[in-house]
Structure formats: C-alpha cells, structure tokens
C-alpha atoms as a PDB file:
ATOM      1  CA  UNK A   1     -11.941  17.616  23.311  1.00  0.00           C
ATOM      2  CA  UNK A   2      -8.583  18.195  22.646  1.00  0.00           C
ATOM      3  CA  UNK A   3      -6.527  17.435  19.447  1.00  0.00           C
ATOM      4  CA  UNK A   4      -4.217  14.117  19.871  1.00  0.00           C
ATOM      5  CA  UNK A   5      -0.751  15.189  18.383  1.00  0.00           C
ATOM      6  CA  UNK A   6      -0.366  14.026  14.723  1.00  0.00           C
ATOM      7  CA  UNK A   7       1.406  10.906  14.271  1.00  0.00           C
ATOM      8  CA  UNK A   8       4.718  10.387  12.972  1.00  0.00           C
ATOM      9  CA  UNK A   9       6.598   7.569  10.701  1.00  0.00           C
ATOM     10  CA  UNK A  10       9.056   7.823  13.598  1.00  0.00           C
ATOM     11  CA  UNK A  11       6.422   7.315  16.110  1.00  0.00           C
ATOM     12  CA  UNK A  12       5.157   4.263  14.597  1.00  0.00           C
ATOM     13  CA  UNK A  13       9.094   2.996  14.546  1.00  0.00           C
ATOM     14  CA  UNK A  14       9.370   3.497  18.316  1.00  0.00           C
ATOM     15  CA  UNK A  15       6.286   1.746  19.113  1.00  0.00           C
ATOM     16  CA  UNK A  16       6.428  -1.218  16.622  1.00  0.00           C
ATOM     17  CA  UNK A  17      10.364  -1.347  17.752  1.00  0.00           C
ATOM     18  CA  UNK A  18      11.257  -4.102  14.880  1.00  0.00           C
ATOM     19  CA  UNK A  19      11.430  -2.600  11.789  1.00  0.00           C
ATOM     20  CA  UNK A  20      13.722   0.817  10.575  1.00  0.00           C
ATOM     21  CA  UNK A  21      12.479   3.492   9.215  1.00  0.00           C
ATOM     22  CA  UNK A  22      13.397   2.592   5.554  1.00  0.00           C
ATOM     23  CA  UNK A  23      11.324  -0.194   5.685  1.00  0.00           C
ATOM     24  CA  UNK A  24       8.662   1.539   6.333  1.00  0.00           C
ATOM     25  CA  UNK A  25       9.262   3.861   3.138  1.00  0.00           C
ATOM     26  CA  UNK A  26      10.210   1.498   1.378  1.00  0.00           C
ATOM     27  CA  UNK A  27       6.455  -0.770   2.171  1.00  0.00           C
ATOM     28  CA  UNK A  28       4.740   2.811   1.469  1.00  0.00           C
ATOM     29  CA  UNK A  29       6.474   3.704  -1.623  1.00  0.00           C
ATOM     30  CA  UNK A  30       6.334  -0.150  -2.832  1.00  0.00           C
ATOM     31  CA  UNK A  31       2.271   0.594  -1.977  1.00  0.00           C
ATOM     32  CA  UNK A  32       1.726   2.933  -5.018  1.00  0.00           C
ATOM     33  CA  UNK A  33       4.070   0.623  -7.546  1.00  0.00           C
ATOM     34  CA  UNK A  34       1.506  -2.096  -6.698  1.00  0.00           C
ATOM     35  CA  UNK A  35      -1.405  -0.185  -6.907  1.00  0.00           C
ATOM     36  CA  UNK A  36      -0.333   1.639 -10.525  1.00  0.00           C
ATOM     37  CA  UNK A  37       1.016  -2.356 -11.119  1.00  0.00           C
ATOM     38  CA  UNK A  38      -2.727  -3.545 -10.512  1.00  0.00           C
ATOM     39  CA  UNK A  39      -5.006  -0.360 -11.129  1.00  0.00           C
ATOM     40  CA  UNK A  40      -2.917   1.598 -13.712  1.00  0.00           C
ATOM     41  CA  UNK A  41      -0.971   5.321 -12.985  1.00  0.00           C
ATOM     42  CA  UNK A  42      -3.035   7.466 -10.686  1.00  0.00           C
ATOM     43  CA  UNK A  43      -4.694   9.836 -12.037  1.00  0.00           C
ATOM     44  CA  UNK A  44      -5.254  13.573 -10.621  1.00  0.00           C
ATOM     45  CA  UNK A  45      -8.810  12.567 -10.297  1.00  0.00           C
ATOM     46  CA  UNK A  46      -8.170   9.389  -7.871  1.00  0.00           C
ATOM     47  CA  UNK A  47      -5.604  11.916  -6.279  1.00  0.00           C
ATOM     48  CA  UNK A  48      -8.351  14.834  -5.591  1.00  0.00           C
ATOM     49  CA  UNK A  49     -11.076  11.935  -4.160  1.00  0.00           C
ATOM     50  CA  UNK A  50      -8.288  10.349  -2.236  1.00  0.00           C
ATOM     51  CA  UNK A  51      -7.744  13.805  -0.642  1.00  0.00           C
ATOM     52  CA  UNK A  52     -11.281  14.434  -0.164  1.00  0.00           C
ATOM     53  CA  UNK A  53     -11.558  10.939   1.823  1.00  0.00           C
ATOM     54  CA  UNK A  54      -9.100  11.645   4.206  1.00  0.00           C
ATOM     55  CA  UNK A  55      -9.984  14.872   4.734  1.00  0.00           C
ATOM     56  CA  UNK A  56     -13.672  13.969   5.659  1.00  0.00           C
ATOM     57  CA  UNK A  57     -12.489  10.773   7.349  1.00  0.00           C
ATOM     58  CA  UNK A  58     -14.511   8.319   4.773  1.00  0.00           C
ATOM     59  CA  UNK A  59     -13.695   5.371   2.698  1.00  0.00           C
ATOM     60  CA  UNK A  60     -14.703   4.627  -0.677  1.00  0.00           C
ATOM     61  CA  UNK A  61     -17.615   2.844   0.548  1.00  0.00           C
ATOM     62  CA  UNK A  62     -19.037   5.626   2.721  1.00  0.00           C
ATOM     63  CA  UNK A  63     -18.042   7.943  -0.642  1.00  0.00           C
ATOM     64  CA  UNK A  64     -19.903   5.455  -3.458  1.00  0.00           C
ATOM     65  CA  UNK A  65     -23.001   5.863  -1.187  1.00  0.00           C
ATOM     66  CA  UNK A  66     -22.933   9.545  -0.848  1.00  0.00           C
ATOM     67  CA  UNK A  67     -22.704   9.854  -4.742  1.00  0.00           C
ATOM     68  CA  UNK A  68     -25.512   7.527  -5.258  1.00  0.00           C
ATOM     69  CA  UNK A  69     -27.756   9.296  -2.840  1.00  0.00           C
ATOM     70  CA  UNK A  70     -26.692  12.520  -4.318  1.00  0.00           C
ATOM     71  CA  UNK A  71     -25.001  14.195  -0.948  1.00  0.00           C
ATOM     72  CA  UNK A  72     -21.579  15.217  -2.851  1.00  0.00           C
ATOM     73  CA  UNK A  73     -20.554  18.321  -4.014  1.00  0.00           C
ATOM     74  CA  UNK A  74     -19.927  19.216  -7.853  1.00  0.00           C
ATOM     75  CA  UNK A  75     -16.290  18.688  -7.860  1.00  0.00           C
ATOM     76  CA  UNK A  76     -16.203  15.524  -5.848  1.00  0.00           C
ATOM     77  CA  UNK A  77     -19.045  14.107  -8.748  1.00  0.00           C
ATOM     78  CA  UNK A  78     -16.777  15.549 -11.544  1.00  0.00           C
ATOM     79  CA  UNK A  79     -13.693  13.730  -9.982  1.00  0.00           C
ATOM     80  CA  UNK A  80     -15.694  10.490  -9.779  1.00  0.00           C
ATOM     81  CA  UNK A  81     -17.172  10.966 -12.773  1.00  0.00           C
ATOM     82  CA  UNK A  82     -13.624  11.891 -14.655  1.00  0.00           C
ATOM     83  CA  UNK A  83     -12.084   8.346 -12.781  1.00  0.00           C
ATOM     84  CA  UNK A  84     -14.323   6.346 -14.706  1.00  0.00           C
ATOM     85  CA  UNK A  85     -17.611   6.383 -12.459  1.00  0.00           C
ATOM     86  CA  UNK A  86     -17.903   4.138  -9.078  1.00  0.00           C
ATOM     87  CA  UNK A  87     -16.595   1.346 -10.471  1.00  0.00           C
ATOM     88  CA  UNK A  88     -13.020   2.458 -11.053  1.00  0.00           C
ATOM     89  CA  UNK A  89     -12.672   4.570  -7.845  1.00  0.00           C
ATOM     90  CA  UNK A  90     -11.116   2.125  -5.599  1.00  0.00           C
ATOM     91  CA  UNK A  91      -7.229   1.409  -5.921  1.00  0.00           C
ATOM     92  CA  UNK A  92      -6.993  -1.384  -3.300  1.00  0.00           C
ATOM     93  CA  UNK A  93      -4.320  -3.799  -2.667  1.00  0.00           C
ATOM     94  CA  UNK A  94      -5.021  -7.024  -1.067  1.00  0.00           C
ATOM     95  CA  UNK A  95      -2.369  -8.257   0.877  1.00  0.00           C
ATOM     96  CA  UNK A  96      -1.033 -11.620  -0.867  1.00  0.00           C
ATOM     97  CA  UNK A  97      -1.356  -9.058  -4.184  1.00  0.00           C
ATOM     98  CA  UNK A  98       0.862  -6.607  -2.269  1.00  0.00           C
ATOM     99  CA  UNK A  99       3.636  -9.133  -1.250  1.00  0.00           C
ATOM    100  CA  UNK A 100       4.244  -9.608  -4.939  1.00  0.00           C
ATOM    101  CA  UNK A 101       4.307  -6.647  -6.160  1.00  0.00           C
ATOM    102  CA  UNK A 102       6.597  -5.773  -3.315  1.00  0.00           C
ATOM    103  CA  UNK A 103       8.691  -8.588  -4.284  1.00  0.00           C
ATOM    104  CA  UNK A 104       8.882  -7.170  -8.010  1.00  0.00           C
ATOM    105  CA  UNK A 105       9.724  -3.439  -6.595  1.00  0.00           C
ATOM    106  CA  UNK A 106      12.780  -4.948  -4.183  1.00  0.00           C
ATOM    107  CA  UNK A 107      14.046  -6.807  -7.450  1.00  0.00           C
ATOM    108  CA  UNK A 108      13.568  -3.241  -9.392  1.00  0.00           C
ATOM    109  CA  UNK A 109      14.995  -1.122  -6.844  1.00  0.00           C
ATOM    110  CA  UNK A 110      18.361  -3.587  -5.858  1.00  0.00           C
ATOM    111  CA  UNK A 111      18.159  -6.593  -7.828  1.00  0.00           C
ATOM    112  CA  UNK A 112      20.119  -9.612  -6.875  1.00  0.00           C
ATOM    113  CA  UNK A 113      20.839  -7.662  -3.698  1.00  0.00           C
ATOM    114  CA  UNK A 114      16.913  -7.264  -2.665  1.00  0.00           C
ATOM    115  CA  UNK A 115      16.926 -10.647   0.009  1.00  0.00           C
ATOM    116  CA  UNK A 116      20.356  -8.629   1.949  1.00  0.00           C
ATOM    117  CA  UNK A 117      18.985  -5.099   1.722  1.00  0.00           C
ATOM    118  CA  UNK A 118      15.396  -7.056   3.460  1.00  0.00           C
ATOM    119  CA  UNK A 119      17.110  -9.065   5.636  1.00  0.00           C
ATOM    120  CA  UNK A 120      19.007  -6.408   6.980  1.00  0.00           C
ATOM    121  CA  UNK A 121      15.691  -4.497   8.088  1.00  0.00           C
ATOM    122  CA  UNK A 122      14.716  -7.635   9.565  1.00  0.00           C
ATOM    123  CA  UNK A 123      11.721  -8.341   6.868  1.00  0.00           C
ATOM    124  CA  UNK A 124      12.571 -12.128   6.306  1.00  0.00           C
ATOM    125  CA  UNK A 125       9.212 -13.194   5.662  1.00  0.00           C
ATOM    126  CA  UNK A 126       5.589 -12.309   3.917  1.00  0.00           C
ATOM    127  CA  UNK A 127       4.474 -11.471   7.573  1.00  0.00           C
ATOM    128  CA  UNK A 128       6.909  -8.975   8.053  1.00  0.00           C
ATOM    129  CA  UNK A 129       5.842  -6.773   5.111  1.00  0.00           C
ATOM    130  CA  UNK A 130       1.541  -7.329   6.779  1.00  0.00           C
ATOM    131  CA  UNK A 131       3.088  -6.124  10.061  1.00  0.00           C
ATOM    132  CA  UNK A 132       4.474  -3.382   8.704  1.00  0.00           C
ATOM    133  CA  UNK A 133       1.490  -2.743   6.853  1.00  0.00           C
ATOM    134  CA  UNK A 134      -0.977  -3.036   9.968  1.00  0.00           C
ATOM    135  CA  UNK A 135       1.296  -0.611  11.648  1.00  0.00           C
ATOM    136  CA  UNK A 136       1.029   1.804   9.596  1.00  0.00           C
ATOM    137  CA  UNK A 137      -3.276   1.268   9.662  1.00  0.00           C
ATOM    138  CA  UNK A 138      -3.131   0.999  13.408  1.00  0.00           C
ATOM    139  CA  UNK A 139      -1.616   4.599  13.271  1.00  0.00           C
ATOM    140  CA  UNK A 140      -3.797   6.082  10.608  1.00  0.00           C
ATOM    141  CA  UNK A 141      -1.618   6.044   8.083  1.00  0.00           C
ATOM    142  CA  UNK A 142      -2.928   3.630   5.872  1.00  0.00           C
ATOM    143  CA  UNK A 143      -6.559   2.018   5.331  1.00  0.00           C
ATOM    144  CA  UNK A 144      -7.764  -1.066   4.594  1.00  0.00           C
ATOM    145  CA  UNK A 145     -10.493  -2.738   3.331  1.00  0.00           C
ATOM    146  CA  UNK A 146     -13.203  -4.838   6.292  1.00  0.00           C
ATOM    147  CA  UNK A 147     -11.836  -8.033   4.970  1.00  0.00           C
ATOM    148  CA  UNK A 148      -8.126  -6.943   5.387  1.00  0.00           C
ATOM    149  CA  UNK A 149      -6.324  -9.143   7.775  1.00  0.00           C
ATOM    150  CA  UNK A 150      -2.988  -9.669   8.798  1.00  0.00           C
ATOM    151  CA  UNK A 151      -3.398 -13.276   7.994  1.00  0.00           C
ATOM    152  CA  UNK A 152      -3.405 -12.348   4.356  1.00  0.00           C
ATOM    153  CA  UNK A 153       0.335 -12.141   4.480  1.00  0.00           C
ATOM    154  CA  UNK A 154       0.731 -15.473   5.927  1.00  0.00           C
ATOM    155  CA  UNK A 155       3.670 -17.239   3.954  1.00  0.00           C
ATOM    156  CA  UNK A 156       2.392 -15.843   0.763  1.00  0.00           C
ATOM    157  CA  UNK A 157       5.896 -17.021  -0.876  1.00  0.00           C
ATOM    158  CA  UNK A 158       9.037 -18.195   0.718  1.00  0.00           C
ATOM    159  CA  UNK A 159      11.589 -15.044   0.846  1.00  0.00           C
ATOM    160  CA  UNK A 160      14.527 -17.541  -0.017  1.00  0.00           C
ATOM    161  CA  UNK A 161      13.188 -19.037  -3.815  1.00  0.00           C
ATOM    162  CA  UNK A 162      11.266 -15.754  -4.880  1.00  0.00           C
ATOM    163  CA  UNK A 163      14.423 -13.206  -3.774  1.00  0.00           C
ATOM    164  CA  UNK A 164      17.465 -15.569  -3.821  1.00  0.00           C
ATOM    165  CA  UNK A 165      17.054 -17.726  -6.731  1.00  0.00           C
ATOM    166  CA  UNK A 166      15.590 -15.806  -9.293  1.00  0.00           C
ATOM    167  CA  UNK A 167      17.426 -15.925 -13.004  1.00  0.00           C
ATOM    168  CA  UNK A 168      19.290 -13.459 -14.372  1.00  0.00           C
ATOM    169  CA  UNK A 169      17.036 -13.590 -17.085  1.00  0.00           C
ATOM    170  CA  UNK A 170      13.976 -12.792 -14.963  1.00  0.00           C
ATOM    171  CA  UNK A 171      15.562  -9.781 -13.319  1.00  0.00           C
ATOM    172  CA  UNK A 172      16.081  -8.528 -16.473  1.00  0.00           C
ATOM    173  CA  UNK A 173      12.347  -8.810 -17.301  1.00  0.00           C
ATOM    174  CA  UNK A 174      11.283  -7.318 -14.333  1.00  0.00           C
ATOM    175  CA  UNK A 175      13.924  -4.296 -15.312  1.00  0.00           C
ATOM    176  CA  UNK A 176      12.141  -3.184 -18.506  1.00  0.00           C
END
C-alpha cells in the first residue's frame, strides 16, 4: 500500500473553501487556551503521551486500557503515572465548552475588535467555529471524543451580545 501524502492546513483550506487560513490557527491555537482554561497548563507528561497517541494511532481510551492490562512500556506508565494516573490523562474539550473559551481568547487576543476580526473570516456564528473544528478531524488533524458532534456548536451563544456588547469592565477582567 502506498503512503497517502501528508495533509496540509492549506489543504484543508482548499477543500473546506469558507474559512482562511488564520481562522484555522487561530481555532487551533484558541484549542490549547481552552484546554489549559479547563484542564490546567500542559504538562511535559500529557505532551510525551499525546505524542505517543498519535504516533501509534490510539486515543486515550485505547491507551487507559493498555495500561490497565499492562501492554505499555515503562516510559509511557511513568508519563501516566507522573500526569496524575488515568484519571487526569484526558484534556478534552467539548464543543459548547470550546465556543467559550474561544470567545474569551478573541476578547484576549483583539478585544472590542474580536466580532470584525471574526466576521471578516466569515465565522459569524457558534457553527462556524464546529465546522472549522470538524475540518480539521475530517483531515486528521484533530480528534474527538465518540460523542463529539457538530451539533454541539449549534447556537451555543449569539456572536452579536457575547462579542459586541460586552463592558469595558468585563474585557478588562478577561485581560488579567
């Protein structure tokens, strides 16, 4: 069988066709804020079994199974182990979770100017950030979980009240 090409963020651009390319980062990098918003920072631990998972094409399901049958190596066990056991390994975002915390990152990264900098990628809605989201998963870029759908991001808030008319005062919160 023969290799398929790898992927590339510009490949998944050209086939989705509605989104730019910095939405795309910016979905990706807004990805870890939410997960270190939810989880806590990554640590080198998470990193090493995330790199291990990919590498051996698993998830953290097919990886809490190995370790409880005892089919892992030393390291990957330490690593688990050093995360704070099974328990702690998975960093997951659900998708109504990862509109908000997207939200919060748009308001960190351009403040009162988040709803133009959006709207000019053409992400107007809570559906636009899932679609970008499935992209990336139908292209391997991302996982998700076997209750993930793109339903989750269904109107999850209105783009208008939680990007246009927040306070002063609350952007400065979300700032510190």
């Amino acid at each position: 069988m023969v290799d398929q090409p790898a992927k590339t963020l510009q490949d998944l651009v050209r086939h989705v066709g509605k989104y730019p390319e910095q939405a795309y980062l910016f979905v990706r990098e807004g990805l870890s804020f939410a997960a270190d918003q939810i989880h806590g920072p990554e640590t080198p631990a998470h990193k090493h079994l995330h790199h291990f998972l990919l590498t051996q094409d698993l998830d953290w399901n097919d990886l809490i199974a190995m370790y409880h049958s005892g089919e892992l190596p030393d390291p990957v066990v330490s690593a688990i182990e050093s995360a704070g056991g099974c328990d702690k390994l998975n960093r997951h975002v659900g998708g109504r979770e990862l509109c908000w915390s997207l939200r919060d990152y748009a308001l960190q990264r351009w403040g009162l100017m988040a709803r133009v900098v959006l709207a000019d990628w053409n992400v107007n809605q809570t559906r636009d950030l899932g679609r970008i989201v499935f992209g990336f998963i139908d292209f391997d870029m991302m996982r998700k979980q076997p209750e993930d759908t793109l339903e989750d991001f269904d109107e999850v808030f209105n783009f208008d009240d939680a990007l246009d008319k927040i306070t002063l005062d609350e952007l400065r919160e979300k700032s510190e």
